[in-house]
N, C-alpha and C. Protein backbone atom coordinates (compact mmCIF):
# COMPACT_ATOMS: atom_id res chain seq x y z
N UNK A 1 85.19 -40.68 53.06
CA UNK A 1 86.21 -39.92 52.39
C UNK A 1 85.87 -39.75 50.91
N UNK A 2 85.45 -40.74 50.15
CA UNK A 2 85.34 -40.30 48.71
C UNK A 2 83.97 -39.86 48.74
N UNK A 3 82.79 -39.89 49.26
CA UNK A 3 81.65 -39.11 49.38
C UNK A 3 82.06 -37.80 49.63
N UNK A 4 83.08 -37.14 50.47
CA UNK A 4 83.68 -35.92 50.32
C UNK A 4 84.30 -35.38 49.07
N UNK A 5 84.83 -36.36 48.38
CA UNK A 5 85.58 -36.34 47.53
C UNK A 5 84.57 -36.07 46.01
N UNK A 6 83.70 -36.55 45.87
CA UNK A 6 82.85 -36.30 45.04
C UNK A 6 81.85 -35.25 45.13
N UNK A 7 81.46 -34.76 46.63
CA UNK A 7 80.42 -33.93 46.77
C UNK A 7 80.07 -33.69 45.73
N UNK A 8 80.70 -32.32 45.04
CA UNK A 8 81.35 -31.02 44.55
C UNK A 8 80.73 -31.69 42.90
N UNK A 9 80.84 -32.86 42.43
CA UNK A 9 80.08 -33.18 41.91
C UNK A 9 79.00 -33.60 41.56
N UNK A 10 78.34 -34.21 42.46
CA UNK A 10 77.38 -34.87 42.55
C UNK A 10 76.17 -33.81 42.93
N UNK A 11 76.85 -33.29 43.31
CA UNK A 11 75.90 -31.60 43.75
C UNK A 11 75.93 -30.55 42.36
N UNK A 12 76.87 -30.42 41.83
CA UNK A 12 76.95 -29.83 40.69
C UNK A 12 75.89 -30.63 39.42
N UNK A 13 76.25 -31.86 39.44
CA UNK A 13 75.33 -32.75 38.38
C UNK A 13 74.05 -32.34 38.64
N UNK A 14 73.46 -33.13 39.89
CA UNK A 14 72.38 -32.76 39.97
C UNK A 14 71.63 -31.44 40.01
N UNK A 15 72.62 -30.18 40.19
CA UNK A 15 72.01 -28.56 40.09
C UNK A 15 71.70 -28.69 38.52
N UNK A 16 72.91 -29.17 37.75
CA UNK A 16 72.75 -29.05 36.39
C UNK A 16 71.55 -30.10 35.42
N UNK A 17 71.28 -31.05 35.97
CA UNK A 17 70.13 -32.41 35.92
C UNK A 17 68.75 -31.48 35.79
N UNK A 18 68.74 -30.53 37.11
CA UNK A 18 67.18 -30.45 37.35
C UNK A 18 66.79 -29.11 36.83
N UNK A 19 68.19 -28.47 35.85
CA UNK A 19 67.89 -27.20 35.29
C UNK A 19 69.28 -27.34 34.05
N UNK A 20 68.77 -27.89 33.36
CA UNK A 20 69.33 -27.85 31.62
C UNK A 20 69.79 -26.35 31.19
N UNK A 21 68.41 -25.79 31.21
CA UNK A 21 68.73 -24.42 30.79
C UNK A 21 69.42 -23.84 31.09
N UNK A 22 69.91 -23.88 32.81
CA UNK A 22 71.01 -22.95 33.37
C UNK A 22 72.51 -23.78 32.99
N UNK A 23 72.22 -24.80 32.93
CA UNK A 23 73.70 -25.62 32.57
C UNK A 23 73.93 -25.35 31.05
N UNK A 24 73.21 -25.46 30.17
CA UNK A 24 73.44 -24.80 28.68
C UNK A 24 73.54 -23.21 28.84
N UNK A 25 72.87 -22.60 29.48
CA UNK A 25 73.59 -21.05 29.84
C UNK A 25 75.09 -20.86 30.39
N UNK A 26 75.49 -21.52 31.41
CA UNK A 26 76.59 -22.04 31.99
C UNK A 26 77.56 -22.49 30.88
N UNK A 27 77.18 -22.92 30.19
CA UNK A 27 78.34 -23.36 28.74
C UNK A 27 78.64 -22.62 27.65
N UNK A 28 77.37 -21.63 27.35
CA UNK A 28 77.58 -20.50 26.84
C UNK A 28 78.49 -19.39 27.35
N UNK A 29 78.40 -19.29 28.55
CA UNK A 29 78.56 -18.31 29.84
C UNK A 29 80.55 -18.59 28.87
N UNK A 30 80.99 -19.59 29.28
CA UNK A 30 82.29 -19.57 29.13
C UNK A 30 82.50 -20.40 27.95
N UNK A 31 81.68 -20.06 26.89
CA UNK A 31 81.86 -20.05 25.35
C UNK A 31 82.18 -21.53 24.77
N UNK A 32 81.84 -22.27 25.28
CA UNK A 32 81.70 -24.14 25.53
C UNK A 32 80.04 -24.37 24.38
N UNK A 33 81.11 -24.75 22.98
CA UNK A 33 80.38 -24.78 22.15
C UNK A 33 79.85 -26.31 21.39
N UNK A 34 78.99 -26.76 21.50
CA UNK A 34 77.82 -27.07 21.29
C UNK A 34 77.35 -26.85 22.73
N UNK A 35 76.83 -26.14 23.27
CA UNK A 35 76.32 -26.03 24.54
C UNK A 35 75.47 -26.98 25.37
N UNK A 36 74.07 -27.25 24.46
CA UNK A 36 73.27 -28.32 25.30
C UNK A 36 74.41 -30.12 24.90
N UNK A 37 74.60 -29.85 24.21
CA UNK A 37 75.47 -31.41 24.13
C UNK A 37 76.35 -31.47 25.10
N UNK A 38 77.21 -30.22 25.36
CA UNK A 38 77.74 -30.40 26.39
C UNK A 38 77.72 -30.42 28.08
N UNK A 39 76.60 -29.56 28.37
CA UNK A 39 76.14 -29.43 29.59
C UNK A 39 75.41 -30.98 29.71
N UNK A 40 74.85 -31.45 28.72
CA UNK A 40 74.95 -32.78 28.81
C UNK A 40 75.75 -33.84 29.33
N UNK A 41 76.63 -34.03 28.47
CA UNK A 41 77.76 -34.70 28.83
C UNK A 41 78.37 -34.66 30.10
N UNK A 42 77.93 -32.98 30.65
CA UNK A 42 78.93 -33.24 31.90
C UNK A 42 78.14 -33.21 33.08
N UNK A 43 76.89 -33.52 32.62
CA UNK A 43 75.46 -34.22 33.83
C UNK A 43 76.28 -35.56 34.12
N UNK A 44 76.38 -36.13 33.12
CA UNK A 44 76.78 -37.50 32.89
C UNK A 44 77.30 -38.08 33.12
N UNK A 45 79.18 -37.33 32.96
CA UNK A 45 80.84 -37.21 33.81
C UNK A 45 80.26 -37.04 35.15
N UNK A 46 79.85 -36.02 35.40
CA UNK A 46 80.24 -35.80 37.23
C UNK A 46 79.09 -36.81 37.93
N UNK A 47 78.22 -37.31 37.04
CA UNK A 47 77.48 -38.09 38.42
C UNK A 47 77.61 -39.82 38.06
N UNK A 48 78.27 -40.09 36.73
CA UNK A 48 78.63 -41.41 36.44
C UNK A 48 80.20 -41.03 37.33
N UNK A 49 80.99 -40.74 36.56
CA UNK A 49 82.32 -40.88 37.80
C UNK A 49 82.15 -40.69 38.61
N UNK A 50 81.25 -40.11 38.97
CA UNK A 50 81.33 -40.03 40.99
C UNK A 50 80.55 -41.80 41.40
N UNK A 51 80.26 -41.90 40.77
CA UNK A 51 78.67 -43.11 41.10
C UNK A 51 80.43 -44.16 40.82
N UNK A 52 80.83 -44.49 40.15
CA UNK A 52 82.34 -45.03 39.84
C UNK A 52 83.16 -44.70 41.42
N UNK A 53 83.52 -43.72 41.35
CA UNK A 53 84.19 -43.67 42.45
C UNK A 53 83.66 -43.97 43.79
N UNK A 54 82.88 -43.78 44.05
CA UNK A 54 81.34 -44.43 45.29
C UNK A 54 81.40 -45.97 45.60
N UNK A 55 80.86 -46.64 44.19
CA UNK A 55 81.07 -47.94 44.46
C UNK A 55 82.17 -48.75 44.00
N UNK A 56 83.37 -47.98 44.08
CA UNK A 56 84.80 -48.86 44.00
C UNK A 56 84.39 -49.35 42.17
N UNK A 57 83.70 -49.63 41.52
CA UNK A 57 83.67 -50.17 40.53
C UNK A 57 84.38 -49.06 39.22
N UNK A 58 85.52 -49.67 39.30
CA UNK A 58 85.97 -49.29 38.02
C UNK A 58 86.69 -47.53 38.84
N UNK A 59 87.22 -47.58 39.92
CA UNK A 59 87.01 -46.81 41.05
C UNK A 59 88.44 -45.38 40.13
N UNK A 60 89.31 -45.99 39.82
CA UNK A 60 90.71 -45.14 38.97
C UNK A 60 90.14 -44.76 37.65
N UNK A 61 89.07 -45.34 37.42
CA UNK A 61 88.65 -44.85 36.07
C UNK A 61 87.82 -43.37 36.15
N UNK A 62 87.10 -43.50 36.98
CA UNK A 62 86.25 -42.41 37.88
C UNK A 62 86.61 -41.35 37.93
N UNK A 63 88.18 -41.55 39.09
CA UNK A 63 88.61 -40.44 38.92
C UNK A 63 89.79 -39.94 38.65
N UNK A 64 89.85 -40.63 37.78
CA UNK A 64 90.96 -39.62 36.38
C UNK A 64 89.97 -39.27 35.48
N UNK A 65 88.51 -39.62 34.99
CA UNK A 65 87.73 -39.01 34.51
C UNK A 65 87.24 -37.26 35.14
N UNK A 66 86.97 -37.70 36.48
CA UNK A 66 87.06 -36.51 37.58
C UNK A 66 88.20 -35.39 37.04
N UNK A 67 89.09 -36.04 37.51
CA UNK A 67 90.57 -35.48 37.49
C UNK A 67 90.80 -34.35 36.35
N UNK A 68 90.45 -35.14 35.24
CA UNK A 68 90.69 -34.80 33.70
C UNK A 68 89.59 -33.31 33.32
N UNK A 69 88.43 -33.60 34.20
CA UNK A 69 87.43 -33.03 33.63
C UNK A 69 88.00 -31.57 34.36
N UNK A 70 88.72 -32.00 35.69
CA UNK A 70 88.65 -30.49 36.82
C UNK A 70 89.38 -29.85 35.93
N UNK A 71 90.60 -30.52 35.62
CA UNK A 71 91.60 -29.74 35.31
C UNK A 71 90.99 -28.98 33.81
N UNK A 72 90.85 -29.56 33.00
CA UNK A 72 90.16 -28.89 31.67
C UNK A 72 89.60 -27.64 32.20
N UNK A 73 87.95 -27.90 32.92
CA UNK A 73 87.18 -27.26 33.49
C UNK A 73 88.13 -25.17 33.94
N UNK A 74 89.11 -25.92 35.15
CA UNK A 74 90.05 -24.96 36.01
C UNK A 74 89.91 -23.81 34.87
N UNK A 75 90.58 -24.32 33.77
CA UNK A 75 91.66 -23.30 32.40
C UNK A 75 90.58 -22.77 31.86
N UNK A 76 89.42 -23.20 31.93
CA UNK A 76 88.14 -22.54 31.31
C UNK A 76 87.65 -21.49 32.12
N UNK A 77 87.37 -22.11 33.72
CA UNK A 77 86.34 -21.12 34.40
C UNK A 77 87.00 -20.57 35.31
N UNK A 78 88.62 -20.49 35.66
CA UNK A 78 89.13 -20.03 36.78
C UNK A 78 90.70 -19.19 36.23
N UNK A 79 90.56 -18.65 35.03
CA UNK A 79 91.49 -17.85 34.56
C UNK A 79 92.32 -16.74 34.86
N UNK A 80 92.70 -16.56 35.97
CA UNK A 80 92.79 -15.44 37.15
C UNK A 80 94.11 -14.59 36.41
N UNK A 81 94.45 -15.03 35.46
CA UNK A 81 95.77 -14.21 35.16
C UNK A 81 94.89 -13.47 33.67
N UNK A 82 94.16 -13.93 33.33
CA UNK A 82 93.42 -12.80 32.77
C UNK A 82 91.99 -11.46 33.29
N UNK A 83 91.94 -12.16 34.78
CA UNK A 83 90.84 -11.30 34.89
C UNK A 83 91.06 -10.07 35.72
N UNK A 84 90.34 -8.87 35.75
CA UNK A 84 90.49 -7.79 36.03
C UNK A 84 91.34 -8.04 38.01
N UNK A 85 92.05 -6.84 38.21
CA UNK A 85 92.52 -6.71 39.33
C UNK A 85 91.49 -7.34 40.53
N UNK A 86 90.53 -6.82 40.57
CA UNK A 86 89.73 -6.89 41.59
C UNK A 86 88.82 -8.33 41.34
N UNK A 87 88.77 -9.31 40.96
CA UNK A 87 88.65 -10.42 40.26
C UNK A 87 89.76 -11.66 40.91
N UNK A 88 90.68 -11.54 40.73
CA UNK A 88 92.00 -11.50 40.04
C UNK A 88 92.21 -12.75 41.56
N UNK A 89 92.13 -12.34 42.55
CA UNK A 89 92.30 -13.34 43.73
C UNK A 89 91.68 -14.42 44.03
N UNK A 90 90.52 -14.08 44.24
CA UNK A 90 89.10 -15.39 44.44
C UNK A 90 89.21 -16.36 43.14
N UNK A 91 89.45 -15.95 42.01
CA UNK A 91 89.82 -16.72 40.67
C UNK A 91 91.47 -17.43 40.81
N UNK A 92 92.13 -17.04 41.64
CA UNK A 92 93.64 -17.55 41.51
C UNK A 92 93.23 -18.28 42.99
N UNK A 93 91.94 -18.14 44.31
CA UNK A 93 92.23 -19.26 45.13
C UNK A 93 91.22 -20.36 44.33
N UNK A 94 90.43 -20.16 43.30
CA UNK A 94 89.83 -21.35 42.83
C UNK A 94 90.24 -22.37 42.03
N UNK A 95 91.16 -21.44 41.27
CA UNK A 95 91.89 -22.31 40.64
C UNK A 95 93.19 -23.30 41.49
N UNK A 96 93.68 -22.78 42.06
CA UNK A 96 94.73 -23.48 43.23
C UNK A 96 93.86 -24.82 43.93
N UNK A 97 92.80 -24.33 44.18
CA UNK A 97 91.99 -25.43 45.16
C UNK A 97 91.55 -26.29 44.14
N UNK A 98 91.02 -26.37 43.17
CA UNK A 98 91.29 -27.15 41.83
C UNK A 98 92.02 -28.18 41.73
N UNK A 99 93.11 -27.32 41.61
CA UNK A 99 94.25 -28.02 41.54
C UNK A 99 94.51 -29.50 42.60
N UNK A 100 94.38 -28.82 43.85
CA UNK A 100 94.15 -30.03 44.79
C UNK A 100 93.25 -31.19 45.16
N UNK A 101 92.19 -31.10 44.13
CA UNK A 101 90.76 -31.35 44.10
C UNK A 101 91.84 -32.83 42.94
N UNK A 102 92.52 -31.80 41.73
CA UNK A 102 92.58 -32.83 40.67
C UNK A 102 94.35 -34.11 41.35
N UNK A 103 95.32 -33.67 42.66
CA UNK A 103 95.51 -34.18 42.84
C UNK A 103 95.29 -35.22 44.07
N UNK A 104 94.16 -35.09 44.91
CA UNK A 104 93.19 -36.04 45.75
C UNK A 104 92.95 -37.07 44.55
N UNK A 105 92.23 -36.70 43.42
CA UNK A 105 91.55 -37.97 42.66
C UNK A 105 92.87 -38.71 42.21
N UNK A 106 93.37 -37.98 41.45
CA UNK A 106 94.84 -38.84 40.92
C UNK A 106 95.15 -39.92 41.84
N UNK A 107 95.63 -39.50 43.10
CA UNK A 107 95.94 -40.14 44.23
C UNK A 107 95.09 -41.83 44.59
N UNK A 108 93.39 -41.70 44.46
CA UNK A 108 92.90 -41.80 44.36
C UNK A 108 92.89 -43.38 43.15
N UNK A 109 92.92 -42.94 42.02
CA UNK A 109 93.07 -43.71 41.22
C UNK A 109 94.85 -44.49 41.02
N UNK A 110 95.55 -43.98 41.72
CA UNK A 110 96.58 -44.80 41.69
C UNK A 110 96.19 -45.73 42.86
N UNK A 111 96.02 -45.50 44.31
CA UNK A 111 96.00 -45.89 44.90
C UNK A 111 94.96 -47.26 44.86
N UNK A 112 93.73 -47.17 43.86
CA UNK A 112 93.23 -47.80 43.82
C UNK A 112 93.62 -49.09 42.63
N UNK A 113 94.14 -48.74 41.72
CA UNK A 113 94.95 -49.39 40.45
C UNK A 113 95.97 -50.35 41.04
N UNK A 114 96.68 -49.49 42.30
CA UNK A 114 97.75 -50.42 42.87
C UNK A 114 96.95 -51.67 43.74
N UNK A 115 96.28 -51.44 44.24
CA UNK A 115 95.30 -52.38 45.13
C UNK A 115 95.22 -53.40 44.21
N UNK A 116 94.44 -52.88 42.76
CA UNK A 116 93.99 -54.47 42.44
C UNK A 116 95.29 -54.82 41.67
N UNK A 117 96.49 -54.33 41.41
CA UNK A 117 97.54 -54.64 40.87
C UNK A 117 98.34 -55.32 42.15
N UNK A 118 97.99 -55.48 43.38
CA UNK A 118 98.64 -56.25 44.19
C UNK A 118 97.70 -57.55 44.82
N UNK A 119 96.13 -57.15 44.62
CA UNK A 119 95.72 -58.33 44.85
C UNK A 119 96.03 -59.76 44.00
């Protein structure tokens, strides 16, 4: 279940790992400025929180890091109430599915917070 749960990252990291350039293009792309610092950083987020969420260690930290990053991410790259008509759908189901992406992890990190708050 959380190997599902991370795919989406861990696949994204590593697309962005083994090609910098397209991930600093990618940050430009949606005006994400210092670009290589940041396509950096978020090599880093999606395959350290996922690697967090994987081995239970530090498992709520993971993913509300996850969580935090989708949702930011969503308002950046899935703006559907600004984009042209014909646009306008596939951008409003990505962002929705997002959305559910950022409340799985939430879930996620409570559920796991409560665990060691009851052990």
């Amino acid at each position: 279940m959380m190997l599902a749960l991370c795919a989406a990252y861990i696949q994204g990291g590593l697309v962005k790992a083994f090609d910098v350039p397209g991930a600093t293009a990618e940050m430009v792309h949606f005006g994400i400025q210092p670009a290589a610092p940041m396509a950096l950083a978020t090599i880093v987020l999606e395959l350290g929180a996922s690697a967090m969420v994987l081995s239970g260690r530090w498992r709520w930290l993971g993913a509300l890091a996850l969580a935090g990053f989708t949702l930011m991410a969503n308002f950046v790259a899935n703006r559907f109430w600004d984009a042209p008509a014909a646009e306008r759908m596939m951008l409003a189901n990505g962002f929705f599915e997002h959305i559910g992406l950022v409340g799985g992890l939430c879930l996620v990190a409570w559920m796991d917070l409560r665990e060691r708050l009851d052990a």
